[in-house]
C-alpha atoms as a PDB file:
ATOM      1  CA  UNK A   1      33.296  11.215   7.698  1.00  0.00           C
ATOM      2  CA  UNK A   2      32.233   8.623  10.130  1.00  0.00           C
ATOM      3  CA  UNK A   3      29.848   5.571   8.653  1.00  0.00           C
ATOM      4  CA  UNK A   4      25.932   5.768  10.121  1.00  0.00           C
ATOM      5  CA  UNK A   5      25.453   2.608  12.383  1.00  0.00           C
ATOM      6  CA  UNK A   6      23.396  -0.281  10.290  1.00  0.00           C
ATOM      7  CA  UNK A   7      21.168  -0.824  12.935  1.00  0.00           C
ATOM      8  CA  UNK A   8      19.779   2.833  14.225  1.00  0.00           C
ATOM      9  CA  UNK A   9      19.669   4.217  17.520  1.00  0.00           C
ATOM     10  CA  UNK A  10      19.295   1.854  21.018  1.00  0.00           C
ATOM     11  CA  UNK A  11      16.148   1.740  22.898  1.00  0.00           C
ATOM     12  CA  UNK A  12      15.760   4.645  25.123  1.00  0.00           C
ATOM     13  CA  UNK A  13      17.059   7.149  22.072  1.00  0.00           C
ATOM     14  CA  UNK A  14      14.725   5.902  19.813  1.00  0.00           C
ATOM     15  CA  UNK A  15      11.872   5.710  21.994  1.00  0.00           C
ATOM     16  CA  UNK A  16      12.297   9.444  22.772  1.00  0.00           C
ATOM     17  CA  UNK A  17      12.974  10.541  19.441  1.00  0.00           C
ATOM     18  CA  UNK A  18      10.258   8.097  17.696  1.00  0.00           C
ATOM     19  CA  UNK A  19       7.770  10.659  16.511  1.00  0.00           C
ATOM     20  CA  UNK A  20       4.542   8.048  15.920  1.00  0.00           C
ATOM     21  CA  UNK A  21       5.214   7.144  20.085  1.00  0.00           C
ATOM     22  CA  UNK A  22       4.977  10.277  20.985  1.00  0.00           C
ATOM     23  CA  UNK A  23       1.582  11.192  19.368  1.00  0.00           C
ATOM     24  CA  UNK A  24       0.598   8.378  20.050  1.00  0.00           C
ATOM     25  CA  UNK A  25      -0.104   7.576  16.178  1.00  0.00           C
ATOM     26  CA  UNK A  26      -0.477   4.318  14.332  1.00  0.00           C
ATOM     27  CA  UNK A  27       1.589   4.435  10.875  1.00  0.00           C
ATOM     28  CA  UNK A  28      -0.577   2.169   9.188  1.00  0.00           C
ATOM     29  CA  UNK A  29      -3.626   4.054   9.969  1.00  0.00           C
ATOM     30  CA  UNK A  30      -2.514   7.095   8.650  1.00  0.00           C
ATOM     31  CA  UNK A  31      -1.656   5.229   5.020  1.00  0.00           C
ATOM     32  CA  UNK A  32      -3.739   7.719   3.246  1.00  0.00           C
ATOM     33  CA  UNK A  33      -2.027  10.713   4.793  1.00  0.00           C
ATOM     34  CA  UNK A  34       0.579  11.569   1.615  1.00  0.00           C
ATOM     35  CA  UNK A  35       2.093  14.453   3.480  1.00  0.00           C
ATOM     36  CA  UNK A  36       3.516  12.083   7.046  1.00  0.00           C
ATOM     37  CA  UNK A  37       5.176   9.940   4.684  1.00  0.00           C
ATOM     38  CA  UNK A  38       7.472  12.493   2.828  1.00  0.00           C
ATOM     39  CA  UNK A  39      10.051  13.027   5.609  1.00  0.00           C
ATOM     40  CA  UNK A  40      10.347   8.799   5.473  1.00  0.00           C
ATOM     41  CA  UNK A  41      11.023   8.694   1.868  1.00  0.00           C
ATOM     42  CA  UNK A  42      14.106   9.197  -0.075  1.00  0.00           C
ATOM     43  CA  UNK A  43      13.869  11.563  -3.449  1.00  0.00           C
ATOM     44  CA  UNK A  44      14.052   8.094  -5.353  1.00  0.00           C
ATOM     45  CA  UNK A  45      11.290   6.682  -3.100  1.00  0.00           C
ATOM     46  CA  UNK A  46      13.086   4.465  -1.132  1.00  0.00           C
ATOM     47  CA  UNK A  47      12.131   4.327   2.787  1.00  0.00           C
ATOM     48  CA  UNK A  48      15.134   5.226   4.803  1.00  0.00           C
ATOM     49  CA  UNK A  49      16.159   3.403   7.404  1.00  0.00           C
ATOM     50  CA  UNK A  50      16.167   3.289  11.009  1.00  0.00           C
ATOM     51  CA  UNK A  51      19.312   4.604  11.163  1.00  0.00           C
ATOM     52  CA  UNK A  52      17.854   7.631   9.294  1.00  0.00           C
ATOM     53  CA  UNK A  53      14.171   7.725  10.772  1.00  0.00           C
ATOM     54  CA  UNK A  54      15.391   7.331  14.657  1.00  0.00           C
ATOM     55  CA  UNK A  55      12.063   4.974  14.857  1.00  0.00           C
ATOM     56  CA  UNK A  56      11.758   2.421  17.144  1.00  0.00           C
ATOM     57  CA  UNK A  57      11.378  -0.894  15.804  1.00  0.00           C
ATOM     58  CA  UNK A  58       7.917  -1.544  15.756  1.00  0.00           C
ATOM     59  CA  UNK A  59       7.150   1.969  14.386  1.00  0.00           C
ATOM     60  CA  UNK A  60      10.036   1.241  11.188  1.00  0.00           C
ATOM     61  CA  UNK A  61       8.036  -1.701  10.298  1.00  0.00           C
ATOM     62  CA  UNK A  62       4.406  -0.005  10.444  1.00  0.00           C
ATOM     63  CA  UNK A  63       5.877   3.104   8.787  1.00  0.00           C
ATOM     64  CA  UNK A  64       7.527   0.917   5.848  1.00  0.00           C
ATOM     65  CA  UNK A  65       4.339  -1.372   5.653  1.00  0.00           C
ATOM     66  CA  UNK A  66       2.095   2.023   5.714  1.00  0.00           C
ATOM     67  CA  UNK A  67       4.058   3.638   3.145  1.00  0.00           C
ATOM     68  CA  UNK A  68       3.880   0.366   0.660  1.00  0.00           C
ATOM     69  CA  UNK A  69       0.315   0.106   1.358  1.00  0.00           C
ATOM     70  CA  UNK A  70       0.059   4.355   0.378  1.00  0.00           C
ATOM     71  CA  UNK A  71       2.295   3.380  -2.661  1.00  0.00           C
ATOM     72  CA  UNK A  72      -0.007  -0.033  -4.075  1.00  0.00           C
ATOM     73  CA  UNK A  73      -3.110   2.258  -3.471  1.00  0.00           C
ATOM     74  CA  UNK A  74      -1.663   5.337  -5.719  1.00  0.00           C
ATOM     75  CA  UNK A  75      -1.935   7.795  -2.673  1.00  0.00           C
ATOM     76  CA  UNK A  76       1.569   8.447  -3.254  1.00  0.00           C
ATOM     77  CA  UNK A  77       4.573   8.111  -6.706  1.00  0.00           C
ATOM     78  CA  UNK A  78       6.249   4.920  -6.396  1.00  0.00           C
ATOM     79  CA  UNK A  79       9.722   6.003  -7.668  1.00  0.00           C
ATOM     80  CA  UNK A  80       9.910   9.637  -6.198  1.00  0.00           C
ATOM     81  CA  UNK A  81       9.334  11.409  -2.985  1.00  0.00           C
ATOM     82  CA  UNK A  82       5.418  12.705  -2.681  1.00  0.00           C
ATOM     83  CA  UNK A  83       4.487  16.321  -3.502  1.00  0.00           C
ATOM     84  CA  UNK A  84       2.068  17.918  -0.815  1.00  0.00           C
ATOM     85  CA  UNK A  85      -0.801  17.687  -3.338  1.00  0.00           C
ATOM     86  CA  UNK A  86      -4.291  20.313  -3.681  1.00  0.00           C
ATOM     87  CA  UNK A  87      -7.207  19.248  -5.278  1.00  0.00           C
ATOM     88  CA  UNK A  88      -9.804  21.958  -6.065  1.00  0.00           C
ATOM     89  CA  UNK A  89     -13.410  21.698  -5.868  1.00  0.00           C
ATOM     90  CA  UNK A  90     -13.695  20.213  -9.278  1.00  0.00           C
ATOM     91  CA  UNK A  91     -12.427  16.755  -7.958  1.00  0.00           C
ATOM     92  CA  UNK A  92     -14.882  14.961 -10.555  1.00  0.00           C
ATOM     93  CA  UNK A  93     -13.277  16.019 -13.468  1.00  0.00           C
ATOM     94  CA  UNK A  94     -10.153  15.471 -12.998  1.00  0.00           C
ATOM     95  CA  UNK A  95      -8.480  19.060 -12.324  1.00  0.00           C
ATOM     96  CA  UNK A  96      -5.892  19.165  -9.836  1.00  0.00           C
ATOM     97  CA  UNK A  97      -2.866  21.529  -8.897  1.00  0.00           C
ATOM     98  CA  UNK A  98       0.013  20.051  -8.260  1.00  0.00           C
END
């Protein structure tokens, strides 16, 4: 089996294949949006790399600094990969599915 390259893809493949150019989306406004991030993060919770995302530059380094920010706020578990999470209408007390 043939070694992923360290660095990621070259410019014109990750520019077409860079999902947050596309939309037209800034990662680090979306920090609060749990369910972007899961397809970024490992089962561990480590952010994969841009050998692994196919994001350009710029958007690896937004989408890494969006998803610390997400994990130093709580939005999402620090050592494992985020659960798409549903909070009834009984927010205040603390009841929440999972």
């Amino acid at each position: 089996m043939r070694k992923p390259p360290a660095l990621g893809p070259d410019g014109p493949e990750s520019r077409f294949s860079d999902v947050f150019r596309q939309k037209n989306i800034d990662p680090l406004h979306e920090a609060m949006n749990a369910t972007l991030f899961t397809s970024f993060v490992s089962d561990m919770g480590k952010i994969y790399g841009r050998w692994y995302t196919k994001l350009t530059w710029r958007s690896q380094r937004k989408m890494s600094k969006a998803v610390k920010r997400a994990k130093m706020m709580g939005v999402i578990p620090t050592l494992s990969r985020p659960k798409s999470y549903k909070f009834t209408s009984q927010r205040s007390t603390g009841n929440y599915r999972v």
